[in-house]
Protein backbone atom coordinates (compact mmCIF):
# COMPACT_ATOMS: atom_id res chain seq x y z
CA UNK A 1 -1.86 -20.75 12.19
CA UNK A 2 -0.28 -19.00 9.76
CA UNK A 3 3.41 -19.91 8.14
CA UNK A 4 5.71 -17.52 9.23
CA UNK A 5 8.19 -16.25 6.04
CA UNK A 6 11.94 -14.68 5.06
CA UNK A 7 12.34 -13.18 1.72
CA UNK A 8 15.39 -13.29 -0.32
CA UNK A 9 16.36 -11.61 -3.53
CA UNK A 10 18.68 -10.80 -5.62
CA UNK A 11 17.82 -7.49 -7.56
CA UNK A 12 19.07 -5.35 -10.33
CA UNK A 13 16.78 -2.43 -11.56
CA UNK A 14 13.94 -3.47 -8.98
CA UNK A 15 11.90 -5.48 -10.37
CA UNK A 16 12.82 -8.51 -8.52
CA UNK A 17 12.90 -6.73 -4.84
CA UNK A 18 8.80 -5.39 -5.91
CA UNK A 19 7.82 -8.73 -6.91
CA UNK A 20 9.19 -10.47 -4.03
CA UNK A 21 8.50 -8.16 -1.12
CA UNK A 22 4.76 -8.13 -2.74
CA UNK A 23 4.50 -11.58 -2.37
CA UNK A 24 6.41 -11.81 0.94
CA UNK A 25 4.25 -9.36 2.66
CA UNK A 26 0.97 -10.77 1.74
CA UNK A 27 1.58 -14.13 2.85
CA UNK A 28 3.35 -12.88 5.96
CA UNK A 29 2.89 -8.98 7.03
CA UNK A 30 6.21 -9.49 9.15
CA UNK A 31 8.26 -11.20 6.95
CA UNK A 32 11.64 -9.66 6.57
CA UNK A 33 12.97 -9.11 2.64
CA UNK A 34 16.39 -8.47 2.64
CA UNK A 35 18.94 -8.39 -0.18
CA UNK A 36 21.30 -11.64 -0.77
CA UNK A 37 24.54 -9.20 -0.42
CA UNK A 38 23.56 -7.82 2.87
CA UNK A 39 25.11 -9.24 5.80
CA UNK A 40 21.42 -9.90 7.54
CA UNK A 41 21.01 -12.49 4.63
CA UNK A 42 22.32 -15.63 6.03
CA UNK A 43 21.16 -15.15 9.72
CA UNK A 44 18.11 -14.42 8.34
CA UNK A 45 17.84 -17.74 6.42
CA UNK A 46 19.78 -19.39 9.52
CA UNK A 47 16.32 -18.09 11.48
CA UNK A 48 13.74 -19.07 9.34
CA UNK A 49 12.16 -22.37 8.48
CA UNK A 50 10.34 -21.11 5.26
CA UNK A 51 12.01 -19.09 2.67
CA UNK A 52 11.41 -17.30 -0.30
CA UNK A 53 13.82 -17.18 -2.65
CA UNK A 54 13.77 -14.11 -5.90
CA UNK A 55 16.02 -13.62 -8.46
CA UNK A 56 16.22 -12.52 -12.30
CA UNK A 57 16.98 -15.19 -14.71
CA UNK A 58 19.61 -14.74 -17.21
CA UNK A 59 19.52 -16.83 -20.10
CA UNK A 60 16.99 -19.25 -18.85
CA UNK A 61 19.79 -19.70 -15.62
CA UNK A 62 20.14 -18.37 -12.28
CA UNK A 63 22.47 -15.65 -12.01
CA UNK A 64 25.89 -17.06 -10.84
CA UNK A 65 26.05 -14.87 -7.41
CA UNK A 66 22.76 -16.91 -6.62
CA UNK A 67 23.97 -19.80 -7.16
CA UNK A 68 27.07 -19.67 -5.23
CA UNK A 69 25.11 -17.88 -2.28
CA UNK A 70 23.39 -21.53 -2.23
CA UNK A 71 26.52 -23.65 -2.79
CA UNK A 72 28.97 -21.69 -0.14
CA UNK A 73 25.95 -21.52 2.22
CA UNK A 74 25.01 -25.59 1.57
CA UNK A 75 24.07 -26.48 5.17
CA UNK A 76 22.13 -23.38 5.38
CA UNK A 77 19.46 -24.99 3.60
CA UNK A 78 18.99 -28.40 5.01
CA UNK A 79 15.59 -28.92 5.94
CA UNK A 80 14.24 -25.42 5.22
CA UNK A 81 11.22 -25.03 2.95
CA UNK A 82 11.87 -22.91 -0.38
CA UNK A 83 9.87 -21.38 -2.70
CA UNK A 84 11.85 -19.84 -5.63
CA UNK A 85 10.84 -17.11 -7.92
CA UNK A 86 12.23 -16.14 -11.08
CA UNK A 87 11.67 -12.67 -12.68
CA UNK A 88 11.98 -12.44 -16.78
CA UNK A 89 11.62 -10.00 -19.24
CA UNK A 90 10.44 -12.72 -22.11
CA UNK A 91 11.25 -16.43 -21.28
CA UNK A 92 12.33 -19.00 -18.98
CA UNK A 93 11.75 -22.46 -19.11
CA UNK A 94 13.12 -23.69 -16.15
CA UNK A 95 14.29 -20.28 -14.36
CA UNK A 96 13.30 -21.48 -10.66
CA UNK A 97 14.02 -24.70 -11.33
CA UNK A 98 17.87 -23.99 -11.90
CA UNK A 99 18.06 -22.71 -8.04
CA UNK A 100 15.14 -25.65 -6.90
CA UNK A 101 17.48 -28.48 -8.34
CA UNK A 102 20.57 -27.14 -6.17
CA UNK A 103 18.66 -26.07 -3.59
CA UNK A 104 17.68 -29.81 -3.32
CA UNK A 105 21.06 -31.00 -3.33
CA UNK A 106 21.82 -29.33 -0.21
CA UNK A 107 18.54 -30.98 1.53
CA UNK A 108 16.12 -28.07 1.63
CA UNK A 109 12.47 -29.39 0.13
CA UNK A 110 10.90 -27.11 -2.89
CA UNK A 111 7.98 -25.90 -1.93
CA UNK A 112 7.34 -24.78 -5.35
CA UNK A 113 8.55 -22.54 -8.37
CA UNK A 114 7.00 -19.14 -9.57
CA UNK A 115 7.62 -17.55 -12.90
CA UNK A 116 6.65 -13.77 -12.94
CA UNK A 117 7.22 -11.67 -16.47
CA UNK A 118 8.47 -8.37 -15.86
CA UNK A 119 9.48 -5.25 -17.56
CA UNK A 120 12.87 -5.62 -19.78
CA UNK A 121 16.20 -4.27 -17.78
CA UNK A 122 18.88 -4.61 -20.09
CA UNK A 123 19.58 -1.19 -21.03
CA UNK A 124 22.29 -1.85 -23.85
CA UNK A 125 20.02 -3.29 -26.39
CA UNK A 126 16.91 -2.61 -28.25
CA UNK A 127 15.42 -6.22 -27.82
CA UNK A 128 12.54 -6.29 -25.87
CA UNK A 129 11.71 -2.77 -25.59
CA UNK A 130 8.38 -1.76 -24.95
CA UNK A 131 6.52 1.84 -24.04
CA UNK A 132 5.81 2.86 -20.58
CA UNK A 133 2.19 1.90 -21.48
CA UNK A 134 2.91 -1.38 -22.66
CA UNK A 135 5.14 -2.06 -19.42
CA UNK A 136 2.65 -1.24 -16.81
CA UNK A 137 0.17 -3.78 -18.68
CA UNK A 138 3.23 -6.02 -17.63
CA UNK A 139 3.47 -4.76 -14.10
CA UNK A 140 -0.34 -5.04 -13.64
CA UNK A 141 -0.36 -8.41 -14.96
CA UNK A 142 2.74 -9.63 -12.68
CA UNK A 143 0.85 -8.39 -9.89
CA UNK A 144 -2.56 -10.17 -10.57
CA UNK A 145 -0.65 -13.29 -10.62
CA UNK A 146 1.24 -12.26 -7.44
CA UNK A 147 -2.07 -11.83 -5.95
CA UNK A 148 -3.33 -15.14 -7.67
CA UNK A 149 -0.37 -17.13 -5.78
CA UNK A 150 -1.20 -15.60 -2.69
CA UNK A 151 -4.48 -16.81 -2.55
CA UNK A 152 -3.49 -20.90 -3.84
CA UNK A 153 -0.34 -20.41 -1.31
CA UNK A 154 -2.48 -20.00 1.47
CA UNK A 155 -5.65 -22.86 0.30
CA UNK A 156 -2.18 -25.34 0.41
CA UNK A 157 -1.61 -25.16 -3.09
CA UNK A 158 1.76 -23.85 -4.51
CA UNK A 159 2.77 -23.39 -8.02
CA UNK A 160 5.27 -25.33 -9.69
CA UNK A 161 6.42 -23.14 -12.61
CA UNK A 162 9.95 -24.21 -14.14
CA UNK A 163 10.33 -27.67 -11.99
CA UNK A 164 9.11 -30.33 -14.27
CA UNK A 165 10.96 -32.23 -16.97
CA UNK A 166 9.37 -30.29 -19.59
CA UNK A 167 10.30 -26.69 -18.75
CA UNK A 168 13.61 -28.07 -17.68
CA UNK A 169 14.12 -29.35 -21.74
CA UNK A 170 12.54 -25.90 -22.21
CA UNK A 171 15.46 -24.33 -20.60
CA UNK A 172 18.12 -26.47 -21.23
CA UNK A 173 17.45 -26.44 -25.39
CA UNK A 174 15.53 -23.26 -25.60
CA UNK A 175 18.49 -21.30 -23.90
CA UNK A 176 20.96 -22.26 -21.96
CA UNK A 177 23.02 -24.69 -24.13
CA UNK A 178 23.54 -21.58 -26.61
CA UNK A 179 24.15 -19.25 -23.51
CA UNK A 180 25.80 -21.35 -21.23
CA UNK A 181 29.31 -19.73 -21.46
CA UNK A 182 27.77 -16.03 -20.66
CA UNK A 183 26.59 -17.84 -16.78
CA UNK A 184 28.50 -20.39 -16.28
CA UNK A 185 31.05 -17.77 -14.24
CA UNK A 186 30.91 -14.28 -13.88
CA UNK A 187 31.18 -11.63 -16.60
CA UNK A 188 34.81 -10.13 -17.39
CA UNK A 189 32.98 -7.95 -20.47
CA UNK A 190 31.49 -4.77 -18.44
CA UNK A 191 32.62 -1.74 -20.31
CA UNK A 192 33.50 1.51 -19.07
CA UNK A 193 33.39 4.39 -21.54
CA UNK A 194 36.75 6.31 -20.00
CA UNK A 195 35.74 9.37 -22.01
CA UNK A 196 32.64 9.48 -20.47
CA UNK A 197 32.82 8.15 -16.90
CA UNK A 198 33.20 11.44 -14.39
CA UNK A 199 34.39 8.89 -11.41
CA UNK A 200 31.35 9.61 -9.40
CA UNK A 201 31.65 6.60 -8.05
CA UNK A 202 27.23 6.03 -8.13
CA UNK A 203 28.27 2.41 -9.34
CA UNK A 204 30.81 1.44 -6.84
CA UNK A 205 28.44 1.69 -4.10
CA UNK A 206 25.53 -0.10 -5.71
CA UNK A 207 27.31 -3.46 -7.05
CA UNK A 208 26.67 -6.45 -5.22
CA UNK A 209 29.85 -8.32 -5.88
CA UNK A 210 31.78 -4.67 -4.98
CA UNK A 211 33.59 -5.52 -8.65
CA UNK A 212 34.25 -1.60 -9.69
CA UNK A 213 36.58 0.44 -8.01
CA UNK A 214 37.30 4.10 -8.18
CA UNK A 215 40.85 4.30 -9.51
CA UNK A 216 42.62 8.36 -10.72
CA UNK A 217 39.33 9.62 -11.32
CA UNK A 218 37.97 6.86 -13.32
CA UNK A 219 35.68 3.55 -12.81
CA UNK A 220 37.50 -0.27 -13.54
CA UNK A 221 35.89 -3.13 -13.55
CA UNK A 222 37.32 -6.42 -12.42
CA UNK A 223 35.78 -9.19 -13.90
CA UNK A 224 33.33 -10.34 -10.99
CA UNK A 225 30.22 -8.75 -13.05
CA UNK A 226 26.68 -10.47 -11.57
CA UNK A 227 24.98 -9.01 -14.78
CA UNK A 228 22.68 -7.11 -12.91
CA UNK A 229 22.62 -3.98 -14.79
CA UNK A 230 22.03 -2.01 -11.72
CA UNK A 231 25.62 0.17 -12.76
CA UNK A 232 24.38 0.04 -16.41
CA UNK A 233 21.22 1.96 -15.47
CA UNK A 234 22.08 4.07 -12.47
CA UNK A 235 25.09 5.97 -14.42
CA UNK A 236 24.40 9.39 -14.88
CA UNK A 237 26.33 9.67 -18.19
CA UNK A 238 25.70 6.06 -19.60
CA UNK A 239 29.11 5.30 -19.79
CA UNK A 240 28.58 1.32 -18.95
CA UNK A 241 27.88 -1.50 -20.99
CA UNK A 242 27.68 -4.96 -20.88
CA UNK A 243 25.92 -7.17 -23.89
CA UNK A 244 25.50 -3.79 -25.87
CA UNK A 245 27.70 -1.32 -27.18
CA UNK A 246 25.48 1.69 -26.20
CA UNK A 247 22.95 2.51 -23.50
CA UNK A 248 19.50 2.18 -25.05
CA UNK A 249 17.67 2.86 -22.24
CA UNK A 250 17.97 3.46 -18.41
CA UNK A 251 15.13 1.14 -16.77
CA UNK A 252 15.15 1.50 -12.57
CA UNK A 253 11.77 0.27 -11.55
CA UNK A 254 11.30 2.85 -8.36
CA UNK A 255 11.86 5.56 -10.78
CA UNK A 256 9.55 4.07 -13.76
CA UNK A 257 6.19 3.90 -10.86
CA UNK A 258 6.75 7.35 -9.85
């Protein structure tokens, strides 16, 4: 008999939510995938035994919103079965092993750790950018290896990217020392252009820590920034910033496969 499965992500532009609802519905056609701010998130953990858990790393680290949806949740986890998965634009050492290692404090047993490459989705700088030909090459190869897991998953045999010692050095050196003070808590730097921002209000209602507000006309931030960049990409007049200056590039990954 088959292992039934809940998906969980955290998602900016989209690349997480493909990856993870890929891999979700091939090992388990009726597994839900719902979004770690929506309400259904925790009963849907609460109801499951085996859970799959996405997210984009930042600076070889969990984002901060993930890992305080583990801590505040702690006896959510005990004695559930996790697989984590960590989405990247270049590297990670130890990506899903910064969620495994808490994960494992509060008694829930790894399953394993998956590493999956993905288009770049910081729009406010130039690093990492590729051409639309070079990024489905990415896709296509994220999903060969989805498709890869899949098949080991269900022959008992899950992948362990990120957990060891070695990636966690990886991580620790590689990254996250130099980084450490941009995750350690969340971002007070989000910019808001006033002389461009229009108050729409487009990136109000698609932040998942509800950290912008519409105030006389204009956007303000208030210092509770995930870094997801979904605001950063989904402004219509690229008045948002957060590492960058200036909006390089506006990368949603429903609008990119169309």
């Amino acid at each position: 008999m088959e292992k039934k499965y809940c998906a969980i992500y955290l998602s900016g532009t989209g690349n997480t939510k493909f990856c993870i609802s890929k891999l979700a519905k091939m090992l388990d056609e009726n597994a839900p995938v719902v979004a770690i701010e929506n309400r259904d998130a925790i009963p849907t953990v609460a109801a499951y035994e085996n859970i799959i858990l996405g997210y984009p790393v930042q600076f070889s680290n969990a984002p901060k919103m993930v890992r305080d949806f583990i801590a505040q949740n702690a006896a959510l986890w005990k004695d559930k079965n996790v697989l984590c998965i960590a989405t990247m634009g270049a590297f990670s050492g130890d990506g899903a092993g910064c969620a495994a290692r808490l994960l494992k404090k509060c008694g829930a047993t790894v399953l394993g750790g998956l590493h999956i490459k993905m288009p770049d989705s910081v729009c406010d700088s130039k690093l990492l950018k590729k051409s639309t030909d070079e990024n489905m090459l990415i896709i296509n190869r994220a999903e060969e290896k989805i498709e890869r897991t899949v098949l080991q998953i269900k022959s008992g045999k899950f992948p362990h990217d990120g957990l060891g010692i070695f990636a966690h050095v990886a991580g620790l050196f590689g990254q996250r020392l130099w980084f450490y003070s941009k995750t350690k808590r969340y971002s007070d730097k989000l910019k808001i252009n006033k002389t461009l921002c229009t108050g729409c209000g487009k990136c109000v209602l698609v932040c998942p820590m509800k950290n912008l507000t519409v105030e006389n006309g204009a956007v303000y931030p208030h210092g509770k920034c995930t870094m997801c960049y979904r605001c950063v990409s989904l402004c219509p007049q690229k008045a948002i910033t957060l590492i960058g200056d200036e909006v390089v590039e506006q990368y949603r990954f429903e609008n990119f496969m169309k």
